[in-house]
N, C-alpha and C. Protein backbone atom coordinates (compact mmCIF):
# COMPACT_ATOMS: atom_id res chain seq x y z
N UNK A 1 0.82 -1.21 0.00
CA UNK A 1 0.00 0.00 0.00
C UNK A 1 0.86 1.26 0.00
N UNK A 2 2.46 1.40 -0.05
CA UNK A 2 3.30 2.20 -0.07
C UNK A 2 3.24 2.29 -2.13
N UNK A 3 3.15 1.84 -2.64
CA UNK A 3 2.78 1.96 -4.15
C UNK A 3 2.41 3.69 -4.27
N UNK A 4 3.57 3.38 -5.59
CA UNK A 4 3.18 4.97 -5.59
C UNK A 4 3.12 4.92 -7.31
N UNK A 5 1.96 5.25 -8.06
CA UNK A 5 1.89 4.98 -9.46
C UNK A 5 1.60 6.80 -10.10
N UNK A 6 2.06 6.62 -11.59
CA UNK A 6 1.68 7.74 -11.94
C UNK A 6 1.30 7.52 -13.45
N UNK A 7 0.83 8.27 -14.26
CA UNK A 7 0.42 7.67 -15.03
C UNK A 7 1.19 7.51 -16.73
N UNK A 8 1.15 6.77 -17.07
CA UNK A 8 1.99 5.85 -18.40
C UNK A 8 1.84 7.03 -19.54
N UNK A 9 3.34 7.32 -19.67
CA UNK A 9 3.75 8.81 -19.72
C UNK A 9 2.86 9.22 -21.70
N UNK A 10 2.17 8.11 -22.34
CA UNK A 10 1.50 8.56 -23.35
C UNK A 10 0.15 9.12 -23.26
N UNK A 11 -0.26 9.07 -21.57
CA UNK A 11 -1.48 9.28 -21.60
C UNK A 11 -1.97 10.60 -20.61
N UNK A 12 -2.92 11.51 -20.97
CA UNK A 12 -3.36 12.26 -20.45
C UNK A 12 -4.72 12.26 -19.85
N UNK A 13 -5.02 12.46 -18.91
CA UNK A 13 -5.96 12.62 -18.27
C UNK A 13 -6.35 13.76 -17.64
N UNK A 14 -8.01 14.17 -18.19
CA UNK A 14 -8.99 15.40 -18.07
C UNK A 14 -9.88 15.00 -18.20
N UNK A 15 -11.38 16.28 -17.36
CA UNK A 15 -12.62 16.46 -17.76
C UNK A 15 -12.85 16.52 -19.06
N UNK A 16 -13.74 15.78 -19.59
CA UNK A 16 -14.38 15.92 -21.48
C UNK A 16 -15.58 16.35 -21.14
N UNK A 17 -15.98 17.34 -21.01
CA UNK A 17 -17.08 18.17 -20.43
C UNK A 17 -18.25 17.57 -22.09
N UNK A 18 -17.70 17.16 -22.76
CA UNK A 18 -18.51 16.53 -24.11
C UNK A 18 -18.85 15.18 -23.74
N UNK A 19 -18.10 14.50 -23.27
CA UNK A 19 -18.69 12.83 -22.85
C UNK A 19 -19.24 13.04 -21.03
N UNK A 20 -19.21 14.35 -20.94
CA UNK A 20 -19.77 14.19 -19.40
C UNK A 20 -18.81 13.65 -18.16
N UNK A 21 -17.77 13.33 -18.60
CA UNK A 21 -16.89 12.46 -17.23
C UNK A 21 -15.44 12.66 -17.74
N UNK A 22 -14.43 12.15 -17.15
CA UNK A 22 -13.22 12.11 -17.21
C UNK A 22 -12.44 11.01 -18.27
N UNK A 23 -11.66 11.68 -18.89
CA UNK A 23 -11.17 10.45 -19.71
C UNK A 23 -9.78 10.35 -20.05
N UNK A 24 -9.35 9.35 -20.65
CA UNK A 24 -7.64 9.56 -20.66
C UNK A 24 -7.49 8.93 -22.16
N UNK A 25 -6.51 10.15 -22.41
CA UNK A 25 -6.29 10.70 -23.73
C UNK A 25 -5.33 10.13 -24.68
N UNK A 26 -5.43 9.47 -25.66
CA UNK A 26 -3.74 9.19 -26.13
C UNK A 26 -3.68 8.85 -27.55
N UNK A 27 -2.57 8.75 -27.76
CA UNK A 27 -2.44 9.20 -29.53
C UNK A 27 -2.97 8.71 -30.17
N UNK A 28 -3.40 7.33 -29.98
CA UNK A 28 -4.33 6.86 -30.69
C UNK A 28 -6.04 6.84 -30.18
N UNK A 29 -6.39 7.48 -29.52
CA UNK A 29 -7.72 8.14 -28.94
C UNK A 29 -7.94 8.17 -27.76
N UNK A 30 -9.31 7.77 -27.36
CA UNK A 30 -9.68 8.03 -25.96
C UNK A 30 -10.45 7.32 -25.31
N UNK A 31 -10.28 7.11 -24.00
CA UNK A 31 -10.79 5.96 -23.02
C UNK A 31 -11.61 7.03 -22.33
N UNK A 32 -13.03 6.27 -22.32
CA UNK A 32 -13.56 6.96 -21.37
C UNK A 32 -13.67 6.68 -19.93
N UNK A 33 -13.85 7.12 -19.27
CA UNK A 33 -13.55 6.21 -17.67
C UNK A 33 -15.45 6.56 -17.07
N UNK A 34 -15.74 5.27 -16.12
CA UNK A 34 -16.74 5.48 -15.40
C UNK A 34 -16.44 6.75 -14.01
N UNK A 35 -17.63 6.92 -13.25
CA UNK A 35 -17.04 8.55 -12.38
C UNK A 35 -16.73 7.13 -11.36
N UNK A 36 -16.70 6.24 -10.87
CA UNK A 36 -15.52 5.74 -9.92
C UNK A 36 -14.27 5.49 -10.26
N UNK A 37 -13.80 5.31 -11.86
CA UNK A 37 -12.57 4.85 -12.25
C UNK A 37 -11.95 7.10 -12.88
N UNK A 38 -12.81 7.44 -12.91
CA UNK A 38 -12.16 8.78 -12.77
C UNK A 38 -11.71 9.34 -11.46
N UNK A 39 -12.80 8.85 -10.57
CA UNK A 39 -11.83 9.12 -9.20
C UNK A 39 -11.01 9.00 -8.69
N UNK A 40 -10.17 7.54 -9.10
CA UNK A 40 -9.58 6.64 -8.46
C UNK A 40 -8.35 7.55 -9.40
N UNK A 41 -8.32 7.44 -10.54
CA UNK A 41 -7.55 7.73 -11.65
C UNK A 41 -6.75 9.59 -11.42
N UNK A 42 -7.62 9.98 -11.15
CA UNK A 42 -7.90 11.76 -10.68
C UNK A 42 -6.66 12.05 -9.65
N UNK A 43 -6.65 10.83 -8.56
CA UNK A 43 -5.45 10.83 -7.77
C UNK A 43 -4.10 10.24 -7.70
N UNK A 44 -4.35 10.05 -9.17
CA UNK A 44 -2.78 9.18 -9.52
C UNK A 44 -1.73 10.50 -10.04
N UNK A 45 -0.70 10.84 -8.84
CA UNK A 45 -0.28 11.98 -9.76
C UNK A 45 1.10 12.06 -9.28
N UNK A 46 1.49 10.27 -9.07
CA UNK A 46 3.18 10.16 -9.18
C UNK A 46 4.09 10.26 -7.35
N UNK A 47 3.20 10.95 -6.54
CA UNK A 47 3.41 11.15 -5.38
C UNK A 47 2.98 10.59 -4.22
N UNK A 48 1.36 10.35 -4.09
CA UNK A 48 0.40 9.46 -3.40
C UNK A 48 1.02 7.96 -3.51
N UNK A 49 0.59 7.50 -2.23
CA UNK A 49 0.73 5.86 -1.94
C UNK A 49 -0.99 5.64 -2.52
N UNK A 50 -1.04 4.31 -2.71
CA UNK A 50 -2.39 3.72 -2.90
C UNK A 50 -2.98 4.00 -1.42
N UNK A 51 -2.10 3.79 -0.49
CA UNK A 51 -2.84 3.84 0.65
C UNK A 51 -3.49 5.15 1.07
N UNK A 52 -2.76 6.28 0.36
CA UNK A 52 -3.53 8.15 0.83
C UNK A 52 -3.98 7.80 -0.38
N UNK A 53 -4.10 7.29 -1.74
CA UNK A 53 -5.76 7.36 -2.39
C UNK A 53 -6.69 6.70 -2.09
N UNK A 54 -6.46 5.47 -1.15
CA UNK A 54 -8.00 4.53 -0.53
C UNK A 54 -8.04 5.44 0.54
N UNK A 55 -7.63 6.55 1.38
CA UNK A 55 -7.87 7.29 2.41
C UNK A 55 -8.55 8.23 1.74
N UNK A 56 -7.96 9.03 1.15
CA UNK A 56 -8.95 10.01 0.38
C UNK A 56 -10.22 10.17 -0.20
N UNK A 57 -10.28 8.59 -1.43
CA UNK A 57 -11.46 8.36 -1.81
C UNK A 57 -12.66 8.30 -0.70
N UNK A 58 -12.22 7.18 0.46
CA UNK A 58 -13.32 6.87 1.84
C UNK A 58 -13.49 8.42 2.21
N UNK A 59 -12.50 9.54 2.17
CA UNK A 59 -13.02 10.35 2.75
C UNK A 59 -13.91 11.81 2.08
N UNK A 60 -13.92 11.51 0.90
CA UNK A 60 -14.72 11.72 -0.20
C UNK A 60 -16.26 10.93 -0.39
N UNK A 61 -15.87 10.00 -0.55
CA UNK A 61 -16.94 9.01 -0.36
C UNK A 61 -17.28 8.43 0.94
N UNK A 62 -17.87 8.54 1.88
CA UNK A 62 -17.91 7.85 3.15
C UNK A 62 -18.46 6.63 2.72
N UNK A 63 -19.87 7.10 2.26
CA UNK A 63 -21.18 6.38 2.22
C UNK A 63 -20.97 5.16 1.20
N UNK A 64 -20.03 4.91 0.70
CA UNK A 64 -20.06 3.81 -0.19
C UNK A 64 -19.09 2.63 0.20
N UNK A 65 -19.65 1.70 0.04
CA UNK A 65 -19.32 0.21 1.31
C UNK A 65 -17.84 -0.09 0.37
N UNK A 66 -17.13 -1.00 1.24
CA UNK A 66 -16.12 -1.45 0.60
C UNK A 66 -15.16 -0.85 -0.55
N UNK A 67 -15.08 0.36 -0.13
CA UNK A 67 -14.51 1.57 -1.35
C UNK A 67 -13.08 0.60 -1.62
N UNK A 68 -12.39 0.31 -0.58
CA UNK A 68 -11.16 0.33 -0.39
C UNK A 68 -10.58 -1.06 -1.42
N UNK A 69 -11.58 -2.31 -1.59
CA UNK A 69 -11.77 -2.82 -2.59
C UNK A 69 -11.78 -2.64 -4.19
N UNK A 70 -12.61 -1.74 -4.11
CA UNK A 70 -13.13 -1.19 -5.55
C UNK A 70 -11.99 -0.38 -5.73
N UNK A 71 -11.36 0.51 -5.08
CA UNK A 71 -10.18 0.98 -5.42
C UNK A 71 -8.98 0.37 -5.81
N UNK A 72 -8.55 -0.83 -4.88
CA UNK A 72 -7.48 -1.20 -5.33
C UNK A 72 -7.73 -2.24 -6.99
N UNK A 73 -9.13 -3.12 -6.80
CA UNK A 73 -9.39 -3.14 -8.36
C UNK A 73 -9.43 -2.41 -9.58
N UNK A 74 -9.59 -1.25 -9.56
CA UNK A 74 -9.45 0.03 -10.44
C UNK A 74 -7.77 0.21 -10.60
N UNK A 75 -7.33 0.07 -9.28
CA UNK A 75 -5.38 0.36 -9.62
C UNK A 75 -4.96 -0.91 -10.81
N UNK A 76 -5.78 -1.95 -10.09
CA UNK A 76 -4.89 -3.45 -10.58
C UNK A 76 -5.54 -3.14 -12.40
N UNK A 77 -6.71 -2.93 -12.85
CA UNK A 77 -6.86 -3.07 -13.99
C UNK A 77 -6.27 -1.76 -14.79
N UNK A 78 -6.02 -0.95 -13.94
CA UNK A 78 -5.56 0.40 -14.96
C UNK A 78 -3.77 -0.01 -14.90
N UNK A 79 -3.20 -1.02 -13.92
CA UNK A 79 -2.08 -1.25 -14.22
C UNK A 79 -1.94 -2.34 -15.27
N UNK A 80 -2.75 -3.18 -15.41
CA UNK A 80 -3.00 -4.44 -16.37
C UNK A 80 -3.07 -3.80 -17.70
N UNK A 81 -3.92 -2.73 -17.70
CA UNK A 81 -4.25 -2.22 -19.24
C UNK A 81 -2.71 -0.87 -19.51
N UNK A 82 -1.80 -0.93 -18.58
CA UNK A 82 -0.84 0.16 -18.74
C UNK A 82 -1.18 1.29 -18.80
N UNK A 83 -2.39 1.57 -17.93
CA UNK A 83 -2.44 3.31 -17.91
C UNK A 83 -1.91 4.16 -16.92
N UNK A 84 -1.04 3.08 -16.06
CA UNK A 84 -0.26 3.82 -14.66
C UNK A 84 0.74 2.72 -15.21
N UNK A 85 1.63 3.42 -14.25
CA UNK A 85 2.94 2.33 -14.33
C UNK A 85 3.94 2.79 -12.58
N UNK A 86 4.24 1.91 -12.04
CA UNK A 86 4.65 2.22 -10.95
C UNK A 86 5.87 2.98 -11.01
N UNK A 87 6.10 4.32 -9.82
CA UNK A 87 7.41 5.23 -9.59
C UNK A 87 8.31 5.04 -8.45
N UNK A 88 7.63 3.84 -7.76
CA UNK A 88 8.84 2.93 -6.56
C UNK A 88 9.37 1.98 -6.44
């Protein structure tokens, strides 16, 4: 939970105020992300442990059960698909 990821240096990530949500950008087009995988994604910024983004999200989100789950699944598939890549 000391993991510290940032994101896979072809890709950009922003609001697309046109698709309504957050998406990540790259030369060959664009991924759109759901608003929990933009959240999760939103705090990847090379410095954070996974562990201050499952703190953050819960404290953003209280009300939603088992965040801390759903988060680290969102890390594992955005590292599977190479849209983070680890900086430790």
């Amino acid at each position: 939970s000391d993991q510290v990821f940032g994101l896979a240096k072809h890709y950009r990530f922003q609001w697309e105020e046109a698709q309504g949500g957050y998406v990540l950008l790259f030369p060959e087009g664009m991924i759109k992300l759901n608003g929990g995988a933009g959240e999760v994604i939103k705090r990847i910024d090379g410095q954070r442990t996974v562990a201050e983004i499952v703190a953050d999200c819960k404290a953003t989100f209280p009300e939603v059960p088992d965040l801390e789950g759903d988060v680290l699944s969102m890390l594992a598939l955005a590292q599977e698909k190479a849209w983070i890549t680890p900086k430790n």
